[in-house]
Protein backbone atom coordinates (compact mmCIF):
# COMPACT_ATOMS: atom_id res chain seq x y z
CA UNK A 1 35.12 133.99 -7.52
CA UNK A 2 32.09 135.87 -6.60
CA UNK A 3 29.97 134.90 -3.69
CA UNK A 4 26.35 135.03 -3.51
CA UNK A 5 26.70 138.79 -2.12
CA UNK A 6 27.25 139.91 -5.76
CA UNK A 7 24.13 138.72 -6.77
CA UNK A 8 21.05 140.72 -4.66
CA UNK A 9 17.11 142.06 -5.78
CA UNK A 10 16.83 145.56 -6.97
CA UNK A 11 16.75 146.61 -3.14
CA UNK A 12 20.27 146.01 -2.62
CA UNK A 13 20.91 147.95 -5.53
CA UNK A 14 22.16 151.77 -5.30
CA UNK A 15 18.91 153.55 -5.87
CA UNK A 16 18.76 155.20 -9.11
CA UNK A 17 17.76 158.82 -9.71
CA UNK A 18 14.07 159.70 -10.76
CA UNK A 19 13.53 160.49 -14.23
CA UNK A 20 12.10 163.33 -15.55
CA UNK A 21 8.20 163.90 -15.52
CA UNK A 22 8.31 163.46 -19.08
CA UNK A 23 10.80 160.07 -19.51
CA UNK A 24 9.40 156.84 -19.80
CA UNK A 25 9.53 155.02 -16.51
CA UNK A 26 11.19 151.42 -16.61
CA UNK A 27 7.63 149.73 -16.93
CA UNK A 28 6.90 152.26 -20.02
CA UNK A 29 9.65 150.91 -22.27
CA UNK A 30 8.17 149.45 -25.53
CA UNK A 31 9.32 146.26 -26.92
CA UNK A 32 11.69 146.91 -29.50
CA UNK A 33 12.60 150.27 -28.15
CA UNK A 34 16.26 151.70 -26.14
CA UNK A 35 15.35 154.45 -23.81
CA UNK A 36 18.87 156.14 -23.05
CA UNK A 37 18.73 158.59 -19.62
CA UNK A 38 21.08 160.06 -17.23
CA UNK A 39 21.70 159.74 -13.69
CA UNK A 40 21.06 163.25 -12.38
CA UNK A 41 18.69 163.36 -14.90
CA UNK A 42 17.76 167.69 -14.27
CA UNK A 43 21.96 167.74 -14.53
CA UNK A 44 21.90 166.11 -17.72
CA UNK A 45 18.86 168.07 -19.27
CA UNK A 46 21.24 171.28 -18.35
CA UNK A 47 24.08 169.19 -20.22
CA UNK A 48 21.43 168.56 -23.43
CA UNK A 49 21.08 172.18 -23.88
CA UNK A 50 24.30 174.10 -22.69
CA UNK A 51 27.20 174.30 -24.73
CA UNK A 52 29.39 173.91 -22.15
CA UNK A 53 27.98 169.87 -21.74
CA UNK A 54 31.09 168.76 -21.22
CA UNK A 55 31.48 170.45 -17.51
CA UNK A 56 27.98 168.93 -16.53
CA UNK A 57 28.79 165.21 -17.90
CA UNK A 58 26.68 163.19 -15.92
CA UNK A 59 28.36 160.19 -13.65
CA UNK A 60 26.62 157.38 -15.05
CA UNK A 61 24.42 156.37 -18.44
CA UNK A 62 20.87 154.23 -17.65
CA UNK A 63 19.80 151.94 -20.98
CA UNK A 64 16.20 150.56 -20.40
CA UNK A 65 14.89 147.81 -23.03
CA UNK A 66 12.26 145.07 -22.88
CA UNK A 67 13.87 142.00 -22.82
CA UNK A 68 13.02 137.83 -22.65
CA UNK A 69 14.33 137.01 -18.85
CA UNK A 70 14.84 133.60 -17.32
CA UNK A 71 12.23 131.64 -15.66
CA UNK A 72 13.80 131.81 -12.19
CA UNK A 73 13.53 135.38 -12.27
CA UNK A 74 11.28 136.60 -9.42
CA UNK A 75 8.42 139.19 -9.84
CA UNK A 76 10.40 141.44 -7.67
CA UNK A 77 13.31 141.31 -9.76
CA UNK A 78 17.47 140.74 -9.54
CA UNK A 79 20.31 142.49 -9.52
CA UNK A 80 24.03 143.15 -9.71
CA UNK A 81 25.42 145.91 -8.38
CA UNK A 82 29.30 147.05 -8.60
CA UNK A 83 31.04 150.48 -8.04
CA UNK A 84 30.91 151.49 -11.78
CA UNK A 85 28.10 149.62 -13.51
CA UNK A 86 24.69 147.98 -12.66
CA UNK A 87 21.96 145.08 -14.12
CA UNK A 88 18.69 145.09 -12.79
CA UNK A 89 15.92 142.85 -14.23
CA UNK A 90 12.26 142.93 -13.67
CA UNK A 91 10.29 140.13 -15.14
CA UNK A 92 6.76 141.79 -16.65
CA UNK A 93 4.53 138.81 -18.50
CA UNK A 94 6.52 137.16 -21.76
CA UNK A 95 9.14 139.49 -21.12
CA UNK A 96 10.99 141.82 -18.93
CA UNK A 97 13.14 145.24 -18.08
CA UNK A 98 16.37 145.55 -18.06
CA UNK A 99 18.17 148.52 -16.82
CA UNK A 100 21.79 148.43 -17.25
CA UNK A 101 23.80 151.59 -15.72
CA UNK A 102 27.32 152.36 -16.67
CA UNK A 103 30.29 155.35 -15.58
CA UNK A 104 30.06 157.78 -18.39
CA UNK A 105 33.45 158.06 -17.91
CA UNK A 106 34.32 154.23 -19.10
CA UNK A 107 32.52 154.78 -22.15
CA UNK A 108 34.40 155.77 -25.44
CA UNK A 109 31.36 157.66 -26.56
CA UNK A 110 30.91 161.39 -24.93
CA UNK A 111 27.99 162.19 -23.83
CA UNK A 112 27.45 165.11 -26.57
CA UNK A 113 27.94 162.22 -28.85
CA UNK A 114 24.81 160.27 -27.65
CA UNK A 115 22.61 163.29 -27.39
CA UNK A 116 20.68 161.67 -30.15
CA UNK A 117 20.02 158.58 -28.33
CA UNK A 118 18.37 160.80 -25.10
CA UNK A 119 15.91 160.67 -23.32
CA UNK A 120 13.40 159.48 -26.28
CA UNK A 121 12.08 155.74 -26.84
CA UNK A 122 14.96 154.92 -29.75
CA UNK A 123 14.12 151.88 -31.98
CA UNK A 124 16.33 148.71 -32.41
CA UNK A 125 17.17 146.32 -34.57
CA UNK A 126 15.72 143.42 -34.20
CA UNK A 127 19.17 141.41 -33.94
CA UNK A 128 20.02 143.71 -31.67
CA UNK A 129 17.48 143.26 -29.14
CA UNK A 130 18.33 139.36 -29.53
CA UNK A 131 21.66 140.22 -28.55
CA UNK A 132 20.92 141.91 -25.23
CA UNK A 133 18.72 139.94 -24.21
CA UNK A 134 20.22 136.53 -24.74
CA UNK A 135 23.56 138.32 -23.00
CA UNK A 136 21.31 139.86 -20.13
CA UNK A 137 19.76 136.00 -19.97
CA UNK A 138 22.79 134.59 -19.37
CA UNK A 139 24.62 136.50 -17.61
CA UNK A 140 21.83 136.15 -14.67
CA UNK A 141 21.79 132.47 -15.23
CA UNK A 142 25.90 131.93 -14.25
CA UNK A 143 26.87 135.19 -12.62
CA UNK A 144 27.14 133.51 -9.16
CA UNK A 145 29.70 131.83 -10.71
CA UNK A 146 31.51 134.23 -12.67
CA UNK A 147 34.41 136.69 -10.66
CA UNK A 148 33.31 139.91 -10.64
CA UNK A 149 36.05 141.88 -11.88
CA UNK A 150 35.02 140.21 -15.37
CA UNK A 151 31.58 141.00 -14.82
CA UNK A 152 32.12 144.91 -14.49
CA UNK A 153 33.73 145.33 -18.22
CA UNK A 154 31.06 142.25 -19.62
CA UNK A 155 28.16 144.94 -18.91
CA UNK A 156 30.53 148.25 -19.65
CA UNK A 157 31.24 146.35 -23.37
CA UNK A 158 27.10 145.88 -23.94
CA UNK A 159 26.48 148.67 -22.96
CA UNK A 160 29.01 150.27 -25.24
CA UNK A 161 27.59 147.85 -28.32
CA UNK A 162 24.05 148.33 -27.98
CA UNK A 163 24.66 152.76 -27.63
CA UNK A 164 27.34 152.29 -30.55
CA UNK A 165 24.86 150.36 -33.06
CA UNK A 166 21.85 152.49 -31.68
CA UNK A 167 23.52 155.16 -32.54
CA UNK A 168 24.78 154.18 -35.99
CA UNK A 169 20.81 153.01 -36.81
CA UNK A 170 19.40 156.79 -35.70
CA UNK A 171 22.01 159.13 -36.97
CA UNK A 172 21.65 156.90 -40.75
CA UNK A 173 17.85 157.53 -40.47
CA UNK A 174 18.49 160.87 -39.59
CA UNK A 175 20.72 161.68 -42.42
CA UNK A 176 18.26 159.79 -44.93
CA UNK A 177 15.10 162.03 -43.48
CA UNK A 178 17.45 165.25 -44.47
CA UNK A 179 18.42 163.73 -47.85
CA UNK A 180 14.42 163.34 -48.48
CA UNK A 181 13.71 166.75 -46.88
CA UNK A 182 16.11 168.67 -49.11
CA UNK A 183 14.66 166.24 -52.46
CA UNK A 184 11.07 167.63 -51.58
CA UNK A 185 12.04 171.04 -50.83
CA UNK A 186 13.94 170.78 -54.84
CA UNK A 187 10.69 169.71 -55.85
CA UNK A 188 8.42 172.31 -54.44
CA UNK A 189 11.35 174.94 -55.85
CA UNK A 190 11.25 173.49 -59.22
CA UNK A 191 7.21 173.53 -59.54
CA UNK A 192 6.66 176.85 -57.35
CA UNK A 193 5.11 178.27 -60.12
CA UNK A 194 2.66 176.09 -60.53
CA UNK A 195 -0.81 176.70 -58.15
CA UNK A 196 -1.81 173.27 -58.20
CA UNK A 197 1.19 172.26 -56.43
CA UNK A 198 0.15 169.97 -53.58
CA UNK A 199 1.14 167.30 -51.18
CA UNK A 200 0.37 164.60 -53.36
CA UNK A 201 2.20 165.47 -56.23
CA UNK A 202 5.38 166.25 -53.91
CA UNK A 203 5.05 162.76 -52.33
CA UNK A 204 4.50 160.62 -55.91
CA UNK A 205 7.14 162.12 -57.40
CA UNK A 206 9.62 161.00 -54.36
CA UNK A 207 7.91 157.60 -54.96
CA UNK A 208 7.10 157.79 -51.03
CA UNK A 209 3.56 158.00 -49.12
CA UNK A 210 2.02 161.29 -48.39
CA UNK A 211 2.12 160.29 -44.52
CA UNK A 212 5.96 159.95 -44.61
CA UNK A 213 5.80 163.19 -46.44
CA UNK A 214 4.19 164.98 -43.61
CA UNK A 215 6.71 163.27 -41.24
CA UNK A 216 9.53 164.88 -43.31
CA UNK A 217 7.90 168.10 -42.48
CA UNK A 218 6.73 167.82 -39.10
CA UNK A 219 9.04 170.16 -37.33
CA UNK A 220 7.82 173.34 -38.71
CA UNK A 221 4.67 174.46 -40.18
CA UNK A 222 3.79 171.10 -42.47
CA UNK A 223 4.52 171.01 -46.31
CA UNK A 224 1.70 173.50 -47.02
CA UNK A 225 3.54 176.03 -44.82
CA UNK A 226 6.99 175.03 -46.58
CA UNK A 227 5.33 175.61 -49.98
CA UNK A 228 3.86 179.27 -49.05
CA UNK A 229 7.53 180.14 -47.65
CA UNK A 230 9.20 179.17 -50.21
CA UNK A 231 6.68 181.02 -52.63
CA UNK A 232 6.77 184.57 -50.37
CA UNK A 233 10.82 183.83 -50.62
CA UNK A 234 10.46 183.86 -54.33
CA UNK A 235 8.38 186.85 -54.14
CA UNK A 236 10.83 188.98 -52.24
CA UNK A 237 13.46 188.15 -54.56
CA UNK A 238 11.94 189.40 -57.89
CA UNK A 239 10.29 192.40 -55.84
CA UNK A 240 13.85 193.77 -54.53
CA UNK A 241 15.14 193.22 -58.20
CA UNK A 242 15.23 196.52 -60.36
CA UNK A 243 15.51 194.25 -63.34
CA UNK A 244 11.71 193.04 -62.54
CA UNK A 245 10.90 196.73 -61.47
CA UNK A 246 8.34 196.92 -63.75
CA UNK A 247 6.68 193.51 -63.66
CA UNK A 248 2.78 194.09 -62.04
CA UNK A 249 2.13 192.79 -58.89
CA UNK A 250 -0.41 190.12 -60.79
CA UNK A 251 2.44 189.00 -62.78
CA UNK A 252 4.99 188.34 -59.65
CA UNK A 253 2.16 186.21 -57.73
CA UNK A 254 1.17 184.09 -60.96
CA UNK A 255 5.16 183.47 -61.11
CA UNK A 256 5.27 182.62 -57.86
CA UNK A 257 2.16 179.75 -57.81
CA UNK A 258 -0.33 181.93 -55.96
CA UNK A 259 -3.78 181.71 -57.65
CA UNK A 260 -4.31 185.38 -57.68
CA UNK A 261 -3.24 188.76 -56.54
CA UNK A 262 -5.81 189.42 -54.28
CA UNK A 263 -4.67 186.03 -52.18
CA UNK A 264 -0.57 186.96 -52.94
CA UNK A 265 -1.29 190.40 -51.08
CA UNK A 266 -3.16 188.92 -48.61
CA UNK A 267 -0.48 186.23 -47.75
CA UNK A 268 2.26 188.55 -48.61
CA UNK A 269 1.52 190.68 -46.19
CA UNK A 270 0.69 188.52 -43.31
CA UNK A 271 3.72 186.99 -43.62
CA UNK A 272 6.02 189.88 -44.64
CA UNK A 273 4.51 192.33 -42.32
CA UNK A 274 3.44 195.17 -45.52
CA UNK A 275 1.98 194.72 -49.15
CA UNK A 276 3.87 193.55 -52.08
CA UNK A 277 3.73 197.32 -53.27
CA UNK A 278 5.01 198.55 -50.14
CA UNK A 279 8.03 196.08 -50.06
CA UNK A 280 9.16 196.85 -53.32
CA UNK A 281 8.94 200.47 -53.18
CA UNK A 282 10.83 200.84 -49.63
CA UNK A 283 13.33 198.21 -51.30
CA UNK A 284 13.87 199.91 -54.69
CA UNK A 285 14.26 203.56 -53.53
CA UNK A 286 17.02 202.39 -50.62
């Protein structure tokens, strides 16, 4: 059985490794929200964006969440600290943080599998937060009673839930945000033609809000900027086609949903670099 040794404050604990500038500190963790880091955190930034992550796996995995905490909890916190996992609970008003650190290497998930889940404030279900924290609660209640050896793969298997199902929830969101991206880019083909083409019209006919719209876009230049690359896309197709050799320039840009020729040069060639002329001439005569 475990002695009272097992169970110390966070000073006893193995200090963990600053986060990055950018991460949210423990106290920064939103209710409702997993923040996933690495120990060695510069190590595991490397890891993020080298292909060859797997040589720069990094030792141990941090989860932060809010979290309801006993009453007995002091304002400076407990802990329990073993060679290949840690709990350490801070008690902040209603609720708390929790900081649970596992070995990478007892986890089933690789590290290039949670990428997702990095570094980033990653939202839970609600059951799921129940879960922890009613597991976190009593743990801290009995764990002076409890023999340690059981303890060590107790936190390992939460830890492993909570990454698993956090992991499920953001890579389904993900996948439904690229099944609505690729819907409103089918749209915006199927109406390029038409000038009046705007946000509003993309986001009733998905049936969704033009602020989750915008969100679908938000990686690159907005829907606006989607639209006009699609249209100059267009444009450069029937241009380098000798069957629409001798289609006017006027013609091409009405086809294409710009208002008028003047404004289809003008973007054309921002975009492209030279006029519509220019392009299809140098294209035709090669």
């Amino acid at each position: 059985m475990s002695g009272p040794s097992t169970f110390r404050v966070p000073a006893a604990l193995p200090s963990a490794p600053p986060s990055p500038p950018q991460d949210a500190t423990d106290d920064e963790v939103a209710a409702g929200y997993l923040v996933v880091r690495a120990s060695g955190a510069s190590a595991a930034r490397m890891a993020i964006d080298s292909p060859s992550a797997a040589a720069r796996e990094p030792a141990q995995i941090q989860l932060v969440m809010r979290a309801s905490l006993p009453k007995y909890v002091p304002a400076r916190g407990v802990g329990l600290s073993f060679p290949e996992c840690a709990l350490r609970a801070r008690p902040a008003g209603r609720s708390g943080t929790v900081l649970l650190t596992v070995s990478t290497g007892k986890l089933s998930l690789t590290f290039a599998e949670l990428r997702p889940l990095m570094f980033r404030p990653v939202p839970l279900d609600r059951s799921l937060q129940t879960l922890f924290a009613a597991a976190v609660s009593h743990l801290l209640v009995v764990a002076d009673s409890l023999d340690p050896h059981g303890i060590k793969p107790y936190l390992t298997g939460l830890a492993e839930l909570v990454l698993r199902s956090a992991l499920r929830t953001e890579l389904n969101r993900a996948d439904a945000i690229a099944t609505r991206r690729r819907d409103a880019v089918a749209y915006i083909k199927e109406h390029l033609s038409d000038p009046a083409l705007t946000a509003e019209r993309i986001a009733e006919a998905l049936f969704i809000s033009r602020r989750r719209l915008y969100q679908l876009f938000d990686d690159g230049d907005g829907v606006s900027g989607r639209i006009r690359q699609l249209r100059i896309d267009r444009a450069k197709e029937l241009l380098g086609d000798p069957a629409h050799a001798k289609r006017g320039i006027g013609e091409i840009s009405r086809q294409c949903g710009f208002a008028n020729a003047a404004h289809f040069s003008r973007t054309f060639r921002k975009v492209v670099g030279e006029t519509p002329r220019d392009y299809r001439d140098t294209l035709l005569a090669d």
